[in-house]
Protein backbone atom coordinates (compact mmCIF):
# COMPACT_ATOMS: atom_id res chain seq x y z
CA UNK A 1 -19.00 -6.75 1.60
CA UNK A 2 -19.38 -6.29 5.36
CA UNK A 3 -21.20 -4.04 7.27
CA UNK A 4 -21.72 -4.13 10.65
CA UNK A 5 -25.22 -4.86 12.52
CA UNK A 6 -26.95 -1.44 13.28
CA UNK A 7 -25.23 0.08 9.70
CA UNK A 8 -23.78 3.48 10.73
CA UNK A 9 -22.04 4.17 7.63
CA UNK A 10 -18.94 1.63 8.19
CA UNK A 11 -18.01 -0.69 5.97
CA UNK A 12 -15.52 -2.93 4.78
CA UNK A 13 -14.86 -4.96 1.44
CA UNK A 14 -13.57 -8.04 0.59
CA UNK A 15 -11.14 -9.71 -2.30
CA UNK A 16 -14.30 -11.71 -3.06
CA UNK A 17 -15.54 -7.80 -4.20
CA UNK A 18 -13.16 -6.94 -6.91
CA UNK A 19 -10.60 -4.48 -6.54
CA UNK A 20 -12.36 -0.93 -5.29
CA UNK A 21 -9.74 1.02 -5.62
CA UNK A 22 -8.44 -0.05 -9.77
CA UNK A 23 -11.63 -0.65 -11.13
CA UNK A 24 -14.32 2.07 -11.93
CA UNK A 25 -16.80 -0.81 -11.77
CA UNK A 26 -16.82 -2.64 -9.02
CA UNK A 27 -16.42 0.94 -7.24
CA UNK A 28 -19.39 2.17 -8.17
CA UNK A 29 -20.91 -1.36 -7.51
CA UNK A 30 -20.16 -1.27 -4.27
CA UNK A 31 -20.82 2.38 -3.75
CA UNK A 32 -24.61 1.61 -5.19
CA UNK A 33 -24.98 -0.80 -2.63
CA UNK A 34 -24.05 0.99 0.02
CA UNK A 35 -25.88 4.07 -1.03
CA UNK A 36 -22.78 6.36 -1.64
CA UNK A 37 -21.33 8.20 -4.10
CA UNK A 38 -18.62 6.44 -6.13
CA UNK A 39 -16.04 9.45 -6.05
CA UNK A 40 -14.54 8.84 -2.69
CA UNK A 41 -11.78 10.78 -0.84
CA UNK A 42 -8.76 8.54 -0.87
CA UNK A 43 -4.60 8.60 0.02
CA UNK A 44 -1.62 7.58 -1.84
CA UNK A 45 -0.91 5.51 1.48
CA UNK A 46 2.44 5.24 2.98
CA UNK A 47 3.06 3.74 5.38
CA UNK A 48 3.60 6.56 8.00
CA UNK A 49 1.92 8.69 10.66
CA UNK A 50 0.46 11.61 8.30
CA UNK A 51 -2.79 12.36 9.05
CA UNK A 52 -4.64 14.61 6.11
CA UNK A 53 -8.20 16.68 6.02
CA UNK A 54 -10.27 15.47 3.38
CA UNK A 55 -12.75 18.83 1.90
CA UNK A 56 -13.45 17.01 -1.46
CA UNK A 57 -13.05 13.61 -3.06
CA UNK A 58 -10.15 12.52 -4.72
CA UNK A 59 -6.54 11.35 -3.58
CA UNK A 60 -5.60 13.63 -0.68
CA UNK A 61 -1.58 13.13 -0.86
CA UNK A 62 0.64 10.91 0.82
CA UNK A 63 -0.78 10.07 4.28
CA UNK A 64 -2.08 7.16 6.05
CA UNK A 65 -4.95 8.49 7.52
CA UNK A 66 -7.82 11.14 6.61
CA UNK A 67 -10.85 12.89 8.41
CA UNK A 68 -13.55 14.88 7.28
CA UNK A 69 -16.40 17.45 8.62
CA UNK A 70 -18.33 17.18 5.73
CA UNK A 71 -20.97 14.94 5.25
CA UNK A 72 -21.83 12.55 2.77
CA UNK A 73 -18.05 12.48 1.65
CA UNK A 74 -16.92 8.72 1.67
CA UNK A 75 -13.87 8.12 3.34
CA UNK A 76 -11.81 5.00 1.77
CA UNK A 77 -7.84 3.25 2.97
CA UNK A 78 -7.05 0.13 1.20
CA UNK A 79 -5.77 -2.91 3.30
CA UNK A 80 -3.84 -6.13 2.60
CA UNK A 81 -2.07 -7.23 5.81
CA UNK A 82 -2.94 -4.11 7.61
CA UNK A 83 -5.80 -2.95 9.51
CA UNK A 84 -8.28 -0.09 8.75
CA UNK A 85 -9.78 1.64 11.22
CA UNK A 86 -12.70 4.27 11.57
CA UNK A 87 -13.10 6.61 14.41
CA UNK A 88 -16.11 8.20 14.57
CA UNK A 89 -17.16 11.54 16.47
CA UNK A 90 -20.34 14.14 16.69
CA UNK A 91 -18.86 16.15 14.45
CA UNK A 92 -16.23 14.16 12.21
CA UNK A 93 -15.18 11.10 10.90
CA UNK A 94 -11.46 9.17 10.22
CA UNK A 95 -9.98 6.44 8.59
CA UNK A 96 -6.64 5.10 9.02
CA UNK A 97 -4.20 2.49 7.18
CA UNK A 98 -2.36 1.29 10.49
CA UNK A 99 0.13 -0.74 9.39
CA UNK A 100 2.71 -2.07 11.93
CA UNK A 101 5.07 1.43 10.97
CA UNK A 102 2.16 3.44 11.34
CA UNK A 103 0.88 1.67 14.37
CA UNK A 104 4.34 2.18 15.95
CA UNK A 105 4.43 5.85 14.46
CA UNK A 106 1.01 7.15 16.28
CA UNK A 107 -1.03 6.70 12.68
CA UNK A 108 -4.11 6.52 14.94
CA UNK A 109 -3.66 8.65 17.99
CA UNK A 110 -2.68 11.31 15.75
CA UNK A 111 -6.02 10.54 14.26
C-alpha cells in the first residue's frame, strides 16, 4: 500500500496487496486500513476518453474516468501498465485510467 506523506485521502495499491478489485477480502483489507468503506465506486474501464459521475458505489459503466461531489464515496481505477491519476478540487474529486489511448483521447482533460 502507498500513501503519500501528509495522507489526503490518495492512495495507491500494490501486486504485493492482493487483487482489490476480484477479491472481497483483500478489498475490505485494504479499505480497513485506510479507513474506508469497502463498497467503492468503480468502471468497467476501457480504454477511452469517457468520463462518468459517480452518486453511489458500484460499477459506473464503461468509462475511464469518474468524479464525485459526494463525500466519503471511494473512488477506485485499476492499473497494470497504465497510470492512475487523482485530481482533486474544493468541491470534487476524479480518478482516471490514462492509458496511452486515453492519454491521446483527452481521458484527463476531460476530467
Amino acid at each position: 500500500m502507498i500513501r503519500p506523506p501528509g495522507w489526503s485521502g490518495v492512495a495507491f495499491s500494490e501486486r504485493s496487496d492482493g487483487d482489490v478489485r476480484n477479491d472481497l477480502d483483500v478489498r475490505r483489507s485494504v479499505a480497513e486500513l485506510l479507513g474506508v468503506d469497502d463498497d467503492w465506486a468503480e468502471l468497467v474501464q476501457v480504454h477511452g476518453d469517457t468520463v462518468i459521475e459517480a452518486t453511489e458505489p458500484g460499477v459506473g459503466g464503461e468509462a475511464d474516468a469518474l468524479w464525485t461531489t459526494q463525500t466519503g464515496l471511494p473512488l477506485a481505477v485499476f492499473t497494470a501498465d497504465c497510470f492512475g491519476v487523482v485530481l482533486m478540487g474544493d468541491e470534487a474529486v476524479g480518478v482516471a485510467h490514462a492509458g496511452w489511448r486515453g492519454a491521446v483521447a483527452g481521458v484527463v482533460a476531460k476530467l
